[in-house]
C-alpha atoms as a PDB file:
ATOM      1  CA  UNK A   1     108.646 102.102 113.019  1.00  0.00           C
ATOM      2  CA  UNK A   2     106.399 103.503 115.559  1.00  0.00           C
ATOM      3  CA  UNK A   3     103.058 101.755 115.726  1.00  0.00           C
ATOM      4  CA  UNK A   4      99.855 104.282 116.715  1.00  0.00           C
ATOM      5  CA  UNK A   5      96.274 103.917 117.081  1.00  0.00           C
ATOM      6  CA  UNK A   6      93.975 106.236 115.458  1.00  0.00           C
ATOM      7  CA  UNK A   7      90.717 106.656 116.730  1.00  0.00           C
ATOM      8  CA  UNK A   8      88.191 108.236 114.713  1.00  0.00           C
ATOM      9  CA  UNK A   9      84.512 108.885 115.968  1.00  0.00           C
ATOM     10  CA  UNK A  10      81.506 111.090 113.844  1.00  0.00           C
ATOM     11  CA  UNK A  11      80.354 114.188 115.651  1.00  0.00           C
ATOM     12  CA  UNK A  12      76.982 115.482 115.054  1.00  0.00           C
ATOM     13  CA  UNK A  13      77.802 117.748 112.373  1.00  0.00           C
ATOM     14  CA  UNK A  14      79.379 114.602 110.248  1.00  0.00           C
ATOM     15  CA  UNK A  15      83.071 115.484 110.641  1.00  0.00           C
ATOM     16  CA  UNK A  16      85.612 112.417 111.894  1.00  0.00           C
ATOM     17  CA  UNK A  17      87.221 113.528 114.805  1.00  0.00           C
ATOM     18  CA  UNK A  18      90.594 111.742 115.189  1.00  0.00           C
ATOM     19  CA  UNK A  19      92.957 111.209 117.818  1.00  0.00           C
ATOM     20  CA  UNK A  20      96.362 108.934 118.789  1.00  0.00           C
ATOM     21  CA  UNK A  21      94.872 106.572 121.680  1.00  0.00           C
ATOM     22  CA  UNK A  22      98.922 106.969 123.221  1.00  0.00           C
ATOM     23  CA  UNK A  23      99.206 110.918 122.634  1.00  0.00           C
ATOM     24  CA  UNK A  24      95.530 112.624 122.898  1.00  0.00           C
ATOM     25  CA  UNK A  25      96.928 115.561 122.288  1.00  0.00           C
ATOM     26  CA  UNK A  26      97.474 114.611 118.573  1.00  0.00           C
ATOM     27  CA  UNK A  27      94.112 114.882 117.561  1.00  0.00           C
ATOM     28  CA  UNK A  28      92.605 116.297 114.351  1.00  0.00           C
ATOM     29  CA  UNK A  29      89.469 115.953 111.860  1.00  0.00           C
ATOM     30  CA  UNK A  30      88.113 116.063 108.289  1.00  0.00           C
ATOM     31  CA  UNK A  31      84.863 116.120 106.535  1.00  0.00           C
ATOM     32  CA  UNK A  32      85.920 112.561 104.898  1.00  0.00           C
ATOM     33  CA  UNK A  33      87.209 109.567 106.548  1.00  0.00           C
ATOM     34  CA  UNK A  34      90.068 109.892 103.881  1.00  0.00           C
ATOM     35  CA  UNK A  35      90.836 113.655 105.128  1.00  0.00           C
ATOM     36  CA  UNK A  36      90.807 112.610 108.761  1.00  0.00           C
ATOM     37  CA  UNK A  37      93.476 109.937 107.606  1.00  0.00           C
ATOM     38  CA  UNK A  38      95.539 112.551 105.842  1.00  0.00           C
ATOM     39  CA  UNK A  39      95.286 115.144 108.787  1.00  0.00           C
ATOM     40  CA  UNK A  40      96.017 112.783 111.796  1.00  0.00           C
ATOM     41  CA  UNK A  41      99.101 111.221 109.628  1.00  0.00           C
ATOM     42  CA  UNK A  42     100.051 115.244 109.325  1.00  0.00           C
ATOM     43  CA  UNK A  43      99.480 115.789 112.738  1.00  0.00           C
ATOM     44  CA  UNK A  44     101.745 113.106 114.033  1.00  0.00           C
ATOM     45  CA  UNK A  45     104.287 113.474 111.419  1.00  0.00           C
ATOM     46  CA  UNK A  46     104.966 116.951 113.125  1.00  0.00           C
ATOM     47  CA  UNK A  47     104.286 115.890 116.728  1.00  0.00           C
ATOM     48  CA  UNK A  48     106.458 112.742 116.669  1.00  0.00           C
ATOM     49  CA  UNK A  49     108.680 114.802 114.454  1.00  0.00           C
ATOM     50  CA  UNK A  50     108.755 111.791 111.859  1.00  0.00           C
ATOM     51  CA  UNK A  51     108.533 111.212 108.307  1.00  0.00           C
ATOM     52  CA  UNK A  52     105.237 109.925 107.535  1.00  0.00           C
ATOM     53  CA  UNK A  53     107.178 106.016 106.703  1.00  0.00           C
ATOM     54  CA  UNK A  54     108.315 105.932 109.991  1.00  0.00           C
ATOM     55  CA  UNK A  55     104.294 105.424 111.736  1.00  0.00           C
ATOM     56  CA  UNK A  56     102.651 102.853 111.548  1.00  0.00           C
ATOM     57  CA  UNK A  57      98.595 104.263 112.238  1.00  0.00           C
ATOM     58  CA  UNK A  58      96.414 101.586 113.262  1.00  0.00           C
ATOM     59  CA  UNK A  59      92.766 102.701 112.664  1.00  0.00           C
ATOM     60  CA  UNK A  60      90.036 102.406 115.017  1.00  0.00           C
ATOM     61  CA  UNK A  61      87.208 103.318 113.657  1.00  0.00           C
ATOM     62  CA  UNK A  62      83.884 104.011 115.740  1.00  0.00           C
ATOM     63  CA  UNK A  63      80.470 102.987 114.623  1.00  0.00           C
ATOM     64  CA  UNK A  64      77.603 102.600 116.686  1.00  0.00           C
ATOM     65  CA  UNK A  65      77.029  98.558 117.373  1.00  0.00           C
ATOM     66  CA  UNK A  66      74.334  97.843 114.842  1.00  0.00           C
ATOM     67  CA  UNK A  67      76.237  99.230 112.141  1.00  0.00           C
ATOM     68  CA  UNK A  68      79.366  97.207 113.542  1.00  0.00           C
ATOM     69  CA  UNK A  69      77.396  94.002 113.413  1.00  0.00           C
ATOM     70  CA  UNK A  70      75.905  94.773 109.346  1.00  0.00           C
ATOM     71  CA  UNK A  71      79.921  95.868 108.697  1.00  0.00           C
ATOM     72  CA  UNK A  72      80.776  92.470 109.757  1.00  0.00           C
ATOM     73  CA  UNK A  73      78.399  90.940 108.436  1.00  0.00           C
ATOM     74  CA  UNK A  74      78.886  92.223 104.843  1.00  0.00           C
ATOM     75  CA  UNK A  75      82.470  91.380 105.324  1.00  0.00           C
ATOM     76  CA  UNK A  76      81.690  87.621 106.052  1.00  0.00           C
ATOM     77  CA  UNK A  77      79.620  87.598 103.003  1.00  0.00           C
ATOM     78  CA  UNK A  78      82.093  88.888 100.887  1.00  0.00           C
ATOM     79  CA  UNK A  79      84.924  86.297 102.258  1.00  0.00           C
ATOM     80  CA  UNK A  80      81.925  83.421 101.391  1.00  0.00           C
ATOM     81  CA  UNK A  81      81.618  85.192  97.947  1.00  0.00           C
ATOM     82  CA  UNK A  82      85.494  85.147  97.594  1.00  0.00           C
ATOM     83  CA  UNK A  83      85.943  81.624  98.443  1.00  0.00           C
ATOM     84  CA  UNK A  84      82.883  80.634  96.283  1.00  0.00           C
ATOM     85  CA  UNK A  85      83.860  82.588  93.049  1.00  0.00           C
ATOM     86  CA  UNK A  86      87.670  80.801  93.612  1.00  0.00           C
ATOM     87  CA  UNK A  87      85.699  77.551  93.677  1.00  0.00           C
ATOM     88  CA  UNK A  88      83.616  78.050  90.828  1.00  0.00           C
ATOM     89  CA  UNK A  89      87.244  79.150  88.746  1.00  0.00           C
ATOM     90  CA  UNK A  90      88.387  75.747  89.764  1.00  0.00           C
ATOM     91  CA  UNK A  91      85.791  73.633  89.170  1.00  0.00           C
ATOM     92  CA  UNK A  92      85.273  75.232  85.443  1.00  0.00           C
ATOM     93  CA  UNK A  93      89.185  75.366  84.716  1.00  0.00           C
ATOM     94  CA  UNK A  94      88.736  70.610  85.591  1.00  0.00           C
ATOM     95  CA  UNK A  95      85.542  70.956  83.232  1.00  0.00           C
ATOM     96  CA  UNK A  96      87.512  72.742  80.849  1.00  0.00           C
ATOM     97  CA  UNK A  97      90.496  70.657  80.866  1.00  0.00           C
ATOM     98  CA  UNK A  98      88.078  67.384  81.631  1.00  0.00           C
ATOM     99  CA  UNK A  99      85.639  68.566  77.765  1.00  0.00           C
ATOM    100  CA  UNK A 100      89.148  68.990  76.143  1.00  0.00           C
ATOM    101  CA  UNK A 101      91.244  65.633  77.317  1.00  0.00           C
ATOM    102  CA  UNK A 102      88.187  63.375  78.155  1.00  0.00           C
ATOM    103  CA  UNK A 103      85.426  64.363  76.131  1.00  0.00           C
ATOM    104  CA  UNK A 104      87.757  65.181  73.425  1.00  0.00           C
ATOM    105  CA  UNK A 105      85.868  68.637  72.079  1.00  0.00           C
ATOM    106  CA  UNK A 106      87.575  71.267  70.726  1.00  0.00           C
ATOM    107  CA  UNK A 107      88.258  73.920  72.792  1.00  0.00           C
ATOM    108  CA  UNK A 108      85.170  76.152  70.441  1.00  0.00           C
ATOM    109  CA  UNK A 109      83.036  72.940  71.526  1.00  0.00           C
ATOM    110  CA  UNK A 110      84.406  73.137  75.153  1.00  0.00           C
ATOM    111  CA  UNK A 111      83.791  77.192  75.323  1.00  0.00           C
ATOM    112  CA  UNK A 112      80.231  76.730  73.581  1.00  0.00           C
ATOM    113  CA  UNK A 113      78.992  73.464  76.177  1.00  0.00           C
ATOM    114  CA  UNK A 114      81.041  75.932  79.093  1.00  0.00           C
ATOM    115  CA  UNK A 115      78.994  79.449  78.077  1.00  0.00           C
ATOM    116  CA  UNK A 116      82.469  80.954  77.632  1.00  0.00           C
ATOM    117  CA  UNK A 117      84.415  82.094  75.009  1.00  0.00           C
ATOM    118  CA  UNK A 118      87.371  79.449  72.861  1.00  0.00           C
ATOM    119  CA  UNK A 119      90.013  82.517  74.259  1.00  0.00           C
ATOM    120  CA  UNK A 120      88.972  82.164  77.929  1.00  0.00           C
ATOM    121  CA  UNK A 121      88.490  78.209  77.740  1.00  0.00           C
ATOM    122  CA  UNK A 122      92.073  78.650  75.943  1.00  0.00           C
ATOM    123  CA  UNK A 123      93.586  80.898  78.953  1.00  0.00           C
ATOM    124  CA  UNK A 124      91.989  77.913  81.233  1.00  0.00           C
ATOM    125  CA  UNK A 125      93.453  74.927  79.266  1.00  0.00           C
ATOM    126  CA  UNK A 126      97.102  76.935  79.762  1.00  0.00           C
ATOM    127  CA  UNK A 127      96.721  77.622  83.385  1.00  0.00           C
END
């Protein structure tokens, strides 16, 4: 598998230029990121005469630094939000388990102390 880097910048009419970093001479564009894509993966395909399994495109995609740095920082946010929603899963599947076992509710008791419904605290209790 060959392994390329696409490079896409915005011109000033709002079209994604794209080329391959190793072959500038593959280049192409599209009104949509997702066009780009699907024109540079064309473009290659018939320059590296390839089937389109066969490349690996690595994107690198240009933004000016501020929006870099909010990109990123959305990202991080979203990890935190991951990792805090997984958390929160946990730590209601032990109450669940913890009303059930310990307390020794029902599971409509459990669902109604939980805010949930007696299916989901069931699906928890199974887990």
């Amino acid at each position: 598998m060959r392994k390329l880097t696409a490079v896409f910048e915005r011109d000033d009419d709002g079209y994604w230029l794209v080329e391959l970093e190793e072959e500038p001479r593959v280049h192409s564009y599209g009104r949509t990121l997702a066009k780009a894509r699907e024109h540079i993966l064309d473009a290659s395909t018939l320059w590296f005469e390839v089937a389109p399994e066969e490349l690996n495109l690595v994107e690198d995609i240009r933004l000016p630094a501020p929006v870099k740095a909010s990109l990123e920082l959305a990202r991080q946010e979203r990890e935190h939000a991951q990792m805090a929603q997984e958390a929160a899963a946990g730590a209601t599947r032990d109450a669940a388990r913890a009303l059930v076992k310990d307390g020794r509710l029902s599971v409509r008791d459990a669902a109604d102390v939980l805010g949930l419904s007696h299916q989901r605290v069931q699906q928890l209790l199974a887990s």
